[in-house]
PDB file of N, CA and C in Angstrom:
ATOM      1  N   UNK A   1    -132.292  46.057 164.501  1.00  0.00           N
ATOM      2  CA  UNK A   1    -131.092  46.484 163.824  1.00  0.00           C
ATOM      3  C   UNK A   1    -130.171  47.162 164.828  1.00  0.00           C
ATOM      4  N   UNK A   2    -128.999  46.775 164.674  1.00  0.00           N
ATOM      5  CA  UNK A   2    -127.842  47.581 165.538  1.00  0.00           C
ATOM      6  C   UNK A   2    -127.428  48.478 164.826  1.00  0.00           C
ATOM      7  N   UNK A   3    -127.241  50.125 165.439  1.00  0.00           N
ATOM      8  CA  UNK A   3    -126.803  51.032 164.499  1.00  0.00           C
ATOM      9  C   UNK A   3    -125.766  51.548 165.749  1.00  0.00           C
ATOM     10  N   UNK A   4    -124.937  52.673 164.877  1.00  0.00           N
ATOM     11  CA  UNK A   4    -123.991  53.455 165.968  1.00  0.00           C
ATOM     12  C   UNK A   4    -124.160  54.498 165.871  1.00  0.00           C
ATOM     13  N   UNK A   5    -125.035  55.150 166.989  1.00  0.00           N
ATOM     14  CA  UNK A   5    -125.745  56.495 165.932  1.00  0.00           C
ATOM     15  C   UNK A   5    -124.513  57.349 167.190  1.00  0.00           C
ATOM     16  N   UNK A   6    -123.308  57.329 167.694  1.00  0.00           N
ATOM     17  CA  UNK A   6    -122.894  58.606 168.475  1.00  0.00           C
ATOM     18  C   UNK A   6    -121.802  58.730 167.413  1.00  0.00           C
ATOM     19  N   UNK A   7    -121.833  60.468 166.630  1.00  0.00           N
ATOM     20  CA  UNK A   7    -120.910  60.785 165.902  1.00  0.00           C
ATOM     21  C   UNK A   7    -119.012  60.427 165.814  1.00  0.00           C
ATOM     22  N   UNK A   8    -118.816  60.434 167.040  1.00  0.00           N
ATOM     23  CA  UNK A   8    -117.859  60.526 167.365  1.00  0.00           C
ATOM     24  C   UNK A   8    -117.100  58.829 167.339  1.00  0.00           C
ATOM     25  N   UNK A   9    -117.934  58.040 167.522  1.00  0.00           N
ATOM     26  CA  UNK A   9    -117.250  56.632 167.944  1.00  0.00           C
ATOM     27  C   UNK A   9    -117.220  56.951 166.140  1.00  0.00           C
ATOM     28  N   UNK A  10    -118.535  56.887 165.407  1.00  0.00           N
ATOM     29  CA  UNK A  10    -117.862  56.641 163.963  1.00  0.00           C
ATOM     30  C   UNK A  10    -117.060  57.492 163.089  1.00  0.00           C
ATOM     31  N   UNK A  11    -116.526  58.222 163.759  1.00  0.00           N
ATOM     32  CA  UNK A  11    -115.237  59.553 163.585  1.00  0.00           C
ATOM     33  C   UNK A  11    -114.180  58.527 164.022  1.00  0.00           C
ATOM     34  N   UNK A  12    -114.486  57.899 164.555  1.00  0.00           N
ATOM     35  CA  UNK A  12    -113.263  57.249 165.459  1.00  0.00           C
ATOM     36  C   UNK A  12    -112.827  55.921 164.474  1.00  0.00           C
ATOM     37  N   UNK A  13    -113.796  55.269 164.433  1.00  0.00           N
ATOM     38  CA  UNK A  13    -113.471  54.150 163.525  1.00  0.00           C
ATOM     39  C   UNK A  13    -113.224  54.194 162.398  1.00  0.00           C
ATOM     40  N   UNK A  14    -113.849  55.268 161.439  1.00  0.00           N
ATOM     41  CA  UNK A  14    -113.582  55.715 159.997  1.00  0.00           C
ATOM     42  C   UNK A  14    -111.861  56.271 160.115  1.00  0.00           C
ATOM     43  N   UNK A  15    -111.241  56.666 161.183  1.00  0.00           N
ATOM     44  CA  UNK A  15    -109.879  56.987 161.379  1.00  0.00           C
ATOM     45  C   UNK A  15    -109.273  56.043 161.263  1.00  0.00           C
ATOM     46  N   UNK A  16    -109.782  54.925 162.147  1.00  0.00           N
ATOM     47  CA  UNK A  16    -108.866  53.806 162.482  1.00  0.00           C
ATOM     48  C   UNK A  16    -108.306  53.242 160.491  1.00  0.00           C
ATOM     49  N   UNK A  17    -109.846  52.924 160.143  1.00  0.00           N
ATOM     50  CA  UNK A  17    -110.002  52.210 158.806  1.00  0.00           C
ATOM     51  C   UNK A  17    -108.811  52.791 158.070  1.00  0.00           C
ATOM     52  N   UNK A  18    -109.059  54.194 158.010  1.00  0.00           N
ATOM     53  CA  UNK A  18    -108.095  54.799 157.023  1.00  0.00           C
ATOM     54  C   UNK A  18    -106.931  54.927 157.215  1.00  0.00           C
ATOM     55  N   UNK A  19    -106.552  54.750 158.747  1.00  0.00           N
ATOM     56  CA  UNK A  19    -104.987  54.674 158.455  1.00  0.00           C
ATOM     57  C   UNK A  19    -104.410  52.770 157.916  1.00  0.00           C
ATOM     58  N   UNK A  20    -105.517  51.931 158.344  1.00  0.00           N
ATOM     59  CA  UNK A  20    -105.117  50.465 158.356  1.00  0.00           C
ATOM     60  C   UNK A  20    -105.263  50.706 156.272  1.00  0.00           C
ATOM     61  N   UNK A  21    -105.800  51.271 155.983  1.00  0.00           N
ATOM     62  CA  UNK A  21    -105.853  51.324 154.352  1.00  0.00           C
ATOM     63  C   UNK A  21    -104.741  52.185 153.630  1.00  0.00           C
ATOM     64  N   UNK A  22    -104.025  52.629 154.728  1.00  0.00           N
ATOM     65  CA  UNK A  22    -103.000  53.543 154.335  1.00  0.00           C
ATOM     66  C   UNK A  22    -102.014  52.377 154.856  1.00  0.00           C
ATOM     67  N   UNK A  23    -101.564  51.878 155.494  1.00  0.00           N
ATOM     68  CA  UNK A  23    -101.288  50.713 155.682  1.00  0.00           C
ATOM     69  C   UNK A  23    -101.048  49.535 154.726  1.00  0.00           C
ATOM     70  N   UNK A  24    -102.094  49.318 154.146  1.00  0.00           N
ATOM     71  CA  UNK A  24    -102.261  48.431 153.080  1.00  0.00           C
ATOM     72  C   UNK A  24    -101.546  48.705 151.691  1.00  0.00           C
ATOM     73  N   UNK A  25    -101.924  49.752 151.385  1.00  0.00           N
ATOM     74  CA  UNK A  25    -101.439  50.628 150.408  1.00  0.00           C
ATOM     75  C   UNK A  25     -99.983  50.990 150.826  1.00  0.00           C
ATOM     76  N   UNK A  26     -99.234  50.974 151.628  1.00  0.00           N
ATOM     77  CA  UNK A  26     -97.951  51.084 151.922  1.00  0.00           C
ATOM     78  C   UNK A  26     -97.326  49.319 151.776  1.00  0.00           C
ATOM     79  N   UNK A  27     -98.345  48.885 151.906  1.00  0.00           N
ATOM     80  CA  UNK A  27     -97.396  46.974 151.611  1.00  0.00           C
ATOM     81  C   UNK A  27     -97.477  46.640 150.618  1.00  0.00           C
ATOM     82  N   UNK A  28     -98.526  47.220 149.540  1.00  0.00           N
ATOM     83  CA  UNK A  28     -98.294  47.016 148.262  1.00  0.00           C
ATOM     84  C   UNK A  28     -97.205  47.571 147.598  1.00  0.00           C
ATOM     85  N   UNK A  29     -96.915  49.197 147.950  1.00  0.00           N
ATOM     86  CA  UNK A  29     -95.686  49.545 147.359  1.00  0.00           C
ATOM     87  C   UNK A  29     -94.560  48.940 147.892  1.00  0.00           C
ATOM     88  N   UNK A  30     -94.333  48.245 149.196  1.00  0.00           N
ATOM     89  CA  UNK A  30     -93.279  47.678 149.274  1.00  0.00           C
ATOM     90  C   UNK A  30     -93.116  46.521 148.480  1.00  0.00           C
ATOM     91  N   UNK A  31     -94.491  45.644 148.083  1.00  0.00           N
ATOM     92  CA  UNK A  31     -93.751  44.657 147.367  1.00  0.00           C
ATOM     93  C   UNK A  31     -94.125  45.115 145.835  1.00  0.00           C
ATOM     94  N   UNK A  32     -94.276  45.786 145.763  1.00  0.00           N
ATOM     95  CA  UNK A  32     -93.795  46.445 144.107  1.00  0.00           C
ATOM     96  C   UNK A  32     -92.482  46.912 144.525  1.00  0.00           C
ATOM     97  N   UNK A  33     -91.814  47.681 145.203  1.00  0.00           N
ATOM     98  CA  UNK A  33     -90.420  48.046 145.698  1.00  0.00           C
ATOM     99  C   UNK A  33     -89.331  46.623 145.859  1.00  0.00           C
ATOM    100  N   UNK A  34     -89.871  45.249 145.701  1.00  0.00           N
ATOM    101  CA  UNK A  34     -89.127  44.296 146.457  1.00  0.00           C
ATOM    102  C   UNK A  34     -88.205  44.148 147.688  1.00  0.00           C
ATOM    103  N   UNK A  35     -89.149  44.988 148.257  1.00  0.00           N
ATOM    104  CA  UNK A  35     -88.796  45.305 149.862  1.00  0.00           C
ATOM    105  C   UNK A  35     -88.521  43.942 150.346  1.00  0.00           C
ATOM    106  N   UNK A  36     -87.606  43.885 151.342  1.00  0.00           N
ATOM    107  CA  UNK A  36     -87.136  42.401 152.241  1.00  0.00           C
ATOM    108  C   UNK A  36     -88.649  42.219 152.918  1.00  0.00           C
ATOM    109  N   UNK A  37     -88.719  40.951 152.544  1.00  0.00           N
ATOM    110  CA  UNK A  37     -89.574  39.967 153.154  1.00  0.00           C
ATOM    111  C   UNK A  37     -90.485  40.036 154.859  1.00  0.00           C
ATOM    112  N   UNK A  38     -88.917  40.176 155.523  1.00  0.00           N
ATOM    113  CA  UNK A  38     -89.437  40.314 156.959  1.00  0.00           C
ATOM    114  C   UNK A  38     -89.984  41.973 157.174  1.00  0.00           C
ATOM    115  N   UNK A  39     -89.918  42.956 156.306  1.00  0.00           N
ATOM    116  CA  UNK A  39     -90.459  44.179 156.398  1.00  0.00           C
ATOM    117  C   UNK A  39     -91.806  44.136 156.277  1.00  0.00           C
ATOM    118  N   UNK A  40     -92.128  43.049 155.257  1.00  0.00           N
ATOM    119  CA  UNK A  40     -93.237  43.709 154.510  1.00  0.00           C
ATOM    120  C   UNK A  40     -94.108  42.354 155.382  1.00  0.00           C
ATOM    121  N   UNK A  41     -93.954  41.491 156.111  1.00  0.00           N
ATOM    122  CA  UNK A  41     -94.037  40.344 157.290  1.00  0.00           C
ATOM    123  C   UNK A  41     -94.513  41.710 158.476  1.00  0.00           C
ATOM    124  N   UNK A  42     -93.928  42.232 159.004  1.00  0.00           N
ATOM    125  CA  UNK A  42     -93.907  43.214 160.023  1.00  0.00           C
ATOM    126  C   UNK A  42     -94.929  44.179 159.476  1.00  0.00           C
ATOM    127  N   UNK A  43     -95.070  44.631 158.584  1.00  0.00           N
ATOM    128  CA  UNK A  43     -96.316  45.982 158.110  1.00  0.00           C
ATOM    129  C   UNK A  43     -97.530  44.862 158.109  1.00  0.00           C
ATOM    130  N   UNK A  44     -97.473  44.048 157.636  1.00  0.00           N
ATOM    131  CA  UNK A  44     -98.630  43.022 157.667  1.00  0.00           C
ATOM    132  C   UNK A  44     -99.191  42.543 159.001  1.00  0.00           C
ATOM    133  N   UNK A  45     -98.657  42.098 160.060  1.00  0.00           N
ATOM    134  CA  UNK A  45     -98.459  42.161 161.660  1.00  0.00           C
ATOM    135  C   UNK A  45     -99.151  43.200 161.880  1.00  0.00           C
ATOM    136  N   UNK A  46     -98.771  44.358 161.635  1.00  0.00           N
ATOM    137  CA  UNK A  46     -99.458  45.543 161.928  1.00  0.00           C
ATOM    138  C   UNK A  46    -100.645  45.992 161.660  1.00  0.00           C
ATOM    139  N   UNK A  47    -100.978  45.592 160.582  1.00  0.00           N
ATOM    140  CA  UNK A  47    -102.345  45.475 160.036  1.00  0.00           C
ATOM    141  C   UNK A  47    -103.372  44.651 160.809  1.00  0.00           C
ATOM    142  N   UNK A  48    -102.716  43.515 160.900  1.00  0.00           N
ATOM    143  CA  UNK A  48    -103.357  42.154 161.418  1.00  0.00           C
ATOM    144  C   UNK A  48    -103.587  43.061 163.331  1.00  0.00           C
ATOM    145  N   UNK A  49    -103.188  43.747 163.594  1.00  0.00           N
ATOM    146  CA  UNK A  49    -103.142  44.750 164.989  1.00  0.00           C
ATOM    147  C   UNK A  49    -103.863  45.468 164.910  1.00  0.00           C
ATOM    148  N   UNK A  50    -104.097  46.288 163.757  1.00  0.00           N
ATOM    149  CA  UNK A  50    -104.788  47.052 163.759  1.00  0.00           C
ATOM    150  C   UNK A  50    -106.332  47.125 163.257  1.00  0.00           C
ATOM    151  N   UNK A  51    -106.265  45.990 162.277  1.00  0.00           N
ATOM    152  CA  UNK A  51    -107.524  45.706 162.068  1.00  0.00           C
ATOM    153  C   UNK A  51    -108.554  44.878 163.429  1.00  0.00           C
ATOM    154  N   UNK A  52    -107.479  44.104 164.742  1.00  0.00           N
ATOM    155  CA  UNK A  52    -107.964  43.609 165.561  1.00  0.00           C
ATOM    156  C   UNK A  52    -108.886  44.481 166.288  1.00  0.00           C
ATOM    157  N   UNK A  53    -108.172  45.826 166.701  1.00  0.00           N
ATOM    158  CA  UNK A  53    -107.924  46.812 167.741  1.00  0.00           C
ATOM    159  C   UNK A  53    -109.669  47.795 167.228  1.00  0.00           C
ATOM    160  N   UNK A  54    -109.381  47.551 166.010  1.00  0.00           N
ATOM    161  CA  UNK A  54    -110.318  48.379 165.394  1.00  0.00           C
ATOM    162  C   UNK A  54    -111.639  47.609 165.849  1.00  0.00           C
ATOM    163  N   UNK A  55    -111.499  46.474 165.355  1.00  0.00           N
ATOM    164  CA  UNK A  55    -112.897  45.846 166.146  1.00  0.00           C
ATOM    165  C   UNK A  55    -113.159  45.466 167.208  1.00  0.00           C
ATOM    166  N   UNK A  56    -112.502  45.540 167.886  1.00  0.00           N
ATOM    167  CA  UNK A  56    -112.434  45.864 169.474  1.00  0.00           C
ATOM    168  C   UNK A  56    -113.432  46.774 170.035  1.00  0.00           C
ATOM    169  N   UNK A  57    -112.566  47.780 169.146  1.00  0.00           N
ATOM    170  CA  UNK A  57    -113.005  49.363 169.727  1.00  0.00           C
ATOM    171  C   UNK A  57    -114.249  49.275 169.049  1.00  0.00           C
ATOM    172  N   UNK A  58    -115.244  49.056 167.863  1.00  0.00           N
ATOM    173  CA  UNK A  58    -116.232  49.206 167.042  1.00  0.00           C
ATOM    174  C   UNK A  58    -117.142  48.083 168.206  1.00  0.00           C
ATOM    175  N   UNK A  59    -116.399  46.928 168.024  1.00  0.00           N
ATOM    176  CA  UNK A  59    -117.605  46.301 169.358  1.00  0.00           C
ATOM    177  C   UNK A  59    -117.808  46.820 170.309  1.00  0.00           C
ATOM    178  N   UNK A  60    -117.075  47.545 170.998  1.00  0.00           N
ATOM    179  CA  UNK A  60    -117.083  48.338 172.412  1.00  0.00           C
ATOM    180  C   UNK A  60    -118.450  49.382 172.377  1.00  0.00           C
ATOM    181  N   UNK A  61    -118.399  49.988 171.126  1.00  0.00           N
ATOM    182  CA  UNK A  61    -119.511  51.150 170.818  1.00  0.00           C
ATOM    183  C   UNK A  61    -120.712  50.436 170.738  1.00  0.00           C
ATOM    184  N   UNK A  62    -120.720  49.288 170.102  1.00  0.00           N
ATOM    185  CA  UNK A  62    -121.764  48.687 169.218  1.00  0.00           C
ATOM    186  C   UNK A  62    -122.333  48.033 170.845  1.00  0.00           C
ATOM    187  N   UNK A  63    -121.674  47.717 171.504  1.00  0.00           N
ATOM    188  CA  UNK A  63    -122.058  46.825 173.209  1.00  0.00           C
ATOM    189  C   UNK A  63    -122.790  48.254 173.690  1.00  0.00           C
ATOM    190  N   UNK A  64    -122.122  49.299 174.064  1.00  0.00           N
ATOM    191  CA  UNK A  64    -122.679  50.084 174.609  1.00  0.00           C
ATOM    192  C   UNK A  64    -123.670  50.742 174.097  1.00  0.00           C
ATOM    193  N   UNK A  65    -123.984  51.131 172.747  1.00  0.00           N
ATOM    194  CA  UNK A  65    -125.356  52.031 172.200  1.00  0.00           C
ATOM    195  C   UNK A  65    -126.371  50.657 172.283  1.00  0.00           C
ATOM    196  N   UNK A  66    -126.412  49.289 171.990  1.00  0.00           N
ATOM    197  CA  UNK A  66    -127.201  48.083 172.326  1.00  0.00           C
ATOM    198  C   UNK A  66    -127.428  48.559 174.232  1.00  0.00           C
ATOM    199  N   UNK A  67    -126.739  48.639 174.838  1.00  0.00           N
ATOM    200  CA  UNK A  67    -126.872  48.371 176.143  1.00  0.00           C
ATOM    201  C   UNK A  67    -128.191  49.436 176.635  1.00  0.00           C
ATOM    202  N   UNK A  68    -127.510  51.090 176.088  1.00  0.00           N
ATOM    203  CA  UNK A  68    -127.809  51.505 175.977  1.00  0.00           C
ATOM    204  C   UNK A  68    -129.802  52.430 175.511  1.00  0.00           C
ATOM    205  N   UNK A  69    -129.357  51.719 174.706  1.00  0.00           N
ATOM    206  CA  UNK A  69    -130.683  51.944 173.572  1.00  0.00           C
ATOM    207  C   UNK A  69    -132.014  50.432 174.019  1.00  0.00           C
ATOM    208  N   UNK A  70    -131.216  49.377 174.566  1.00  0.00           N
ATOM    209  CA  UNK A  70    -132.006  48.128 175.107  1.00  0.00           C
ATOM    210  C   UNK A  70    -133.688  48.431 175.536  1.00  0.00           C
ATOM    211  N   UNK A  71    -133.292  49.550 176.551  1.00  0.00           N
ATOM    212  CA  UNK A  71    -134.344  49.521 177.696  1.00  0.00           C
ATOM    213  C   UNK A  71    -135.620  50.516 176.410  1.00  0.00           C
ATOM    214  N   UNK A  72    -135.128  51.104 175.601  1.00  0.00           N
ATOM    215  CA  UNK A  72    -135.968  52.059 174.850  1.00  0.00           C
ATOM    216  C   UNK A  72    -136.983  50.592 173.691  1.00  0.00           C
ATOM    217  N   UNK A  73    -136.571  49.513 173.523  1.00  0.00           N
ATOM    218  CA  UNK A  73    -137.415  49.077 172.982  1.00  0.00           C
ATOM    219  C   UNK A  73    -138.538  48.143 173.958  1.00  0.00           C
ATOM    220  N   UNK A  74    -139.674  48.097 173.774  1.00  0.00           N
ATOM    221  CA  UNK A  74    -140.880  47.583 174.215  1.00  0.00           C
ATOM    222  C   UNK A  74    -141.242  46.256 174.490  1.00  0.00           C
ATOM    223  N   UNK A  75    -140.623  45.713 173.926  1.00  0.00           N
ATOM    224  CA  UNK A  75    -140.977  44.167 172.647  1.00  0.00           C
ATOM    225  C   UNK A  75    -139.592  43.768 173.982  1.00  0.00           C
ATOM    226  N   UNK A  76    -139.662  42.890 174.992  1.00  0.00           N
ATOM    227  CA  UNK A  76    -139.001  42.132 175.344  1.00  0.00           C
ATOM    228  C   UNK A  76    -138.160  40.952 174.219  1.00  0.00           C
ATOM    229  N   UNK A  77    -139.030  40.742 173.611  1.00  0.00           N
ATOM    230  CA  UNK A  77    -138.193  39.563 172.555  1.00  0.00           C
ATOM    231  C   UNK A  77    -137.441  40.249 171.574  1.00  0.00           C
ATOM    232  N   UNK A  78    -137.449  41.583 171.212  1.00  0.00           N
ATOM    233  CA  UNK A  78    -136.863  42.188 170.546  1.00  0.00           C
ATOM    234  C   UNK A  78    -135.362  42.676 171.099  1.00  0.00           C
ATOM    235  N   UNK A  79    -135.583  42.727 172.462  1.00  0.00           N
ATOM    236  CA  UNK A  79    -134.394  43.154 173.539  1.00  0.00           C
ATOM    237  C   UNK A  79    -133.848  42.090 173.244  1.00  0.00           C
ATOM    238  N   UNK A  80    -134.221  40.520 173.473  1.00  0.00           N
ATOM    239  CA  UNK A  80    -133.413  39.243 173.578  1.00  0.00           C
ATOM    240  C   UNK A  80    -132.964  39.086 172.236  1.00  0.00           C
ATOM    241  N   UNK A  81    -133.548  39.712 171.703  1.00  0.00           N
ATOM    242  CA  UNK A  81    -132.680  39.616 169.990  1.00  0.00           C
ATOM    243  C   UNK A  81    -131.753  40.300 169.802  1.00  0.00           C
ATOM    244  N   UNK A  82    -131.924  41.292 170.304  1.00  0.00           N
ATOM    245  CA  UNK A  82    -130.512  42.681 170.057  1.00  0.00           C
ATOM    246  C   UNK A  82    -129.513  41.700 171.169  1.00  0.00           C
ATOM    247  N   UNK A  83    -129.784  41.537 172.257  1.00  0.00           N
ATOM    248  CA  UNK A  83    -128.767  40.683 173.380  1.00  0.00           C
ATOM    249  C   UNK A  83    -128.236  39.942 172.552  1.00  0.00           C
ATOM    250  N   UNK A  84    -129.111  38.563 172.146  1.00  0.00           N
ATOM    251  CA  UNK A  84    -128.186  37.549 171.427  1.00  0.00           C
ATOM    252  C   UNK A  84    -127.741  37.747 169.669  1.00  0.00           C
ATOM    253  N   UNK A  85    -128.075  38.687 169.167  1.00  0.00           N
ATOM    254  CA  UNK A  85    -127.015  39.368 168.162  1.00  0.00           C
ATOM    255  C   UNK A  85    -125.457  39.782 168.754  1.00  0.00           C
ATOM    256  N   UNK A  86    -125.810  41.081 169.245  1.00  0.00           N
ATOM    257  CA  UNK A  86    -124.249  41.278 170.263  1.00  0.00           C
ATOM    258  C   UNK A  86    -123.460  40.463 170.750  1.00  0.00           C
ATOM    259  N   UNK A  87    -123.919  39.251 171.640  1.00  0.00           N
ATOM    260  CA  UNK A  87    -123.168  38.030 171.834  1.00  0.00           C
ATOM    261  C   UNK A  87    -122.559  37.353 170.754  1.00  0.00           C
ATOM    262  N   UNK A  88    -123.493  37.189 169.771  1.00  0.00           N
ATOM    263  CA  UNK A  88    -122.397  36.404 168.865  1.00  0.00           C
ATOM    264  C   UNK A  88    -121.913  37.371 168.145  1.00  0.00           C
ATOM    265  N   UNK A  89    -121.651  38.364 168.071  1.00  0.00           N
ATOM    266  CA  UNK A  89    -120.977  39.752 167.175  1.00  0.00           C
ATOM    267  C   UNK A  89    -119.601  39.294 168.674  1.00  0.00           C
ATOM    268  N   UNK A  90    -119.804  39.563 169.523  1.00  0.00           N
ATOM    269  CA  UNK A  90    -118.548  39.367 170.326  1.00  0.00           C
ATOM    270  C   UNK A  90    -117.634  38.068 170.209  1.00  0.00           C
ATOM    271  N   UNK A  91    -118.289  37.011 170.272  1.00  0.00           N
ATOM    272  CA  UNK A  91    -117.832  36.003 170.026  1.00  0.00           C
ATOM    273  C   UNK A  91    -116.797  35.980 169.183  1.00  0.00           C
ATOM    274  N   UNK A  92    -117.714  36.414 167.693  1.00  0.00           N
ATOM    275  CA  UNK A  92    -116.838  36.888 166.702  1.00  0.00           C
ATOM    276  C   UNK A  92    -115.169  37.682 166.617  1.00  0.00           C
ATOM    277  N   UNK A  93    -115.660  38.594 167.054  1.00  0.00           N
ATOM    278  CA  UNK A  93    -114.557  39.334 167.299  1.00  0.00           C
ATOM    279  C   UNK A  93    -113.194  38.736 168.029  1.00  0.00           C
ATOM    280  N   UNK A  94    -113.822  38.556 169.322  1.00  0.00           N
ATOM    281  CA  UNK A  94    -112.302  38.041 170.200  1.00  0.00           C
ATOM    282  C   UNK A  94    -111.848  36.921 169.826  1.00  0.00           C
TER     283      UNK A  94
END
């Protein structure tokens, strides 16, 4: 199992989330507002940025506590499992 056990990266990402949900919640009131099109095009962009950025940064943690934490398990095949999880978690992402 991949976990993110350093407080701070998930301080970090629970930030990110909540402003991209504050975000969200700001494009709904625009189109309840019938805000122009290309506004509510542009807050959406932003989202689509920020939700990228966010998993960026969440893979970045998730690479390093794996990298990290690797050498602490025993079980060589268990290492090559956490390795090729992360790989395709990256894949994913970018």
């Amino acid at each position: 199992m991949i976990n993110i056990k350093d407080p701070e990266s998930k301080e970090n990402i629970k930030h990110r989330l909540s402003r991209i949900e504050g975000q969200l919640r700001g494009v709904q009131k625009m189109i309840d507002a019938d805000r122009d099109c290309r506004e509510i095009l542009q807050q959406l962009i932003a989202i689509r940025a920020g939700v990228q950025s966010a998993s960026l940064s969440f893979m970045q943690d998730v690479a390093r506590d794996c990298l990290l934490n690797a050498g602490n398990q025993a079980d060589p095949e268990v290492q090559r499992d956490l390795m090729n999880d992360l790989i395709k978690m990256i894949g994913k992402v970018s």
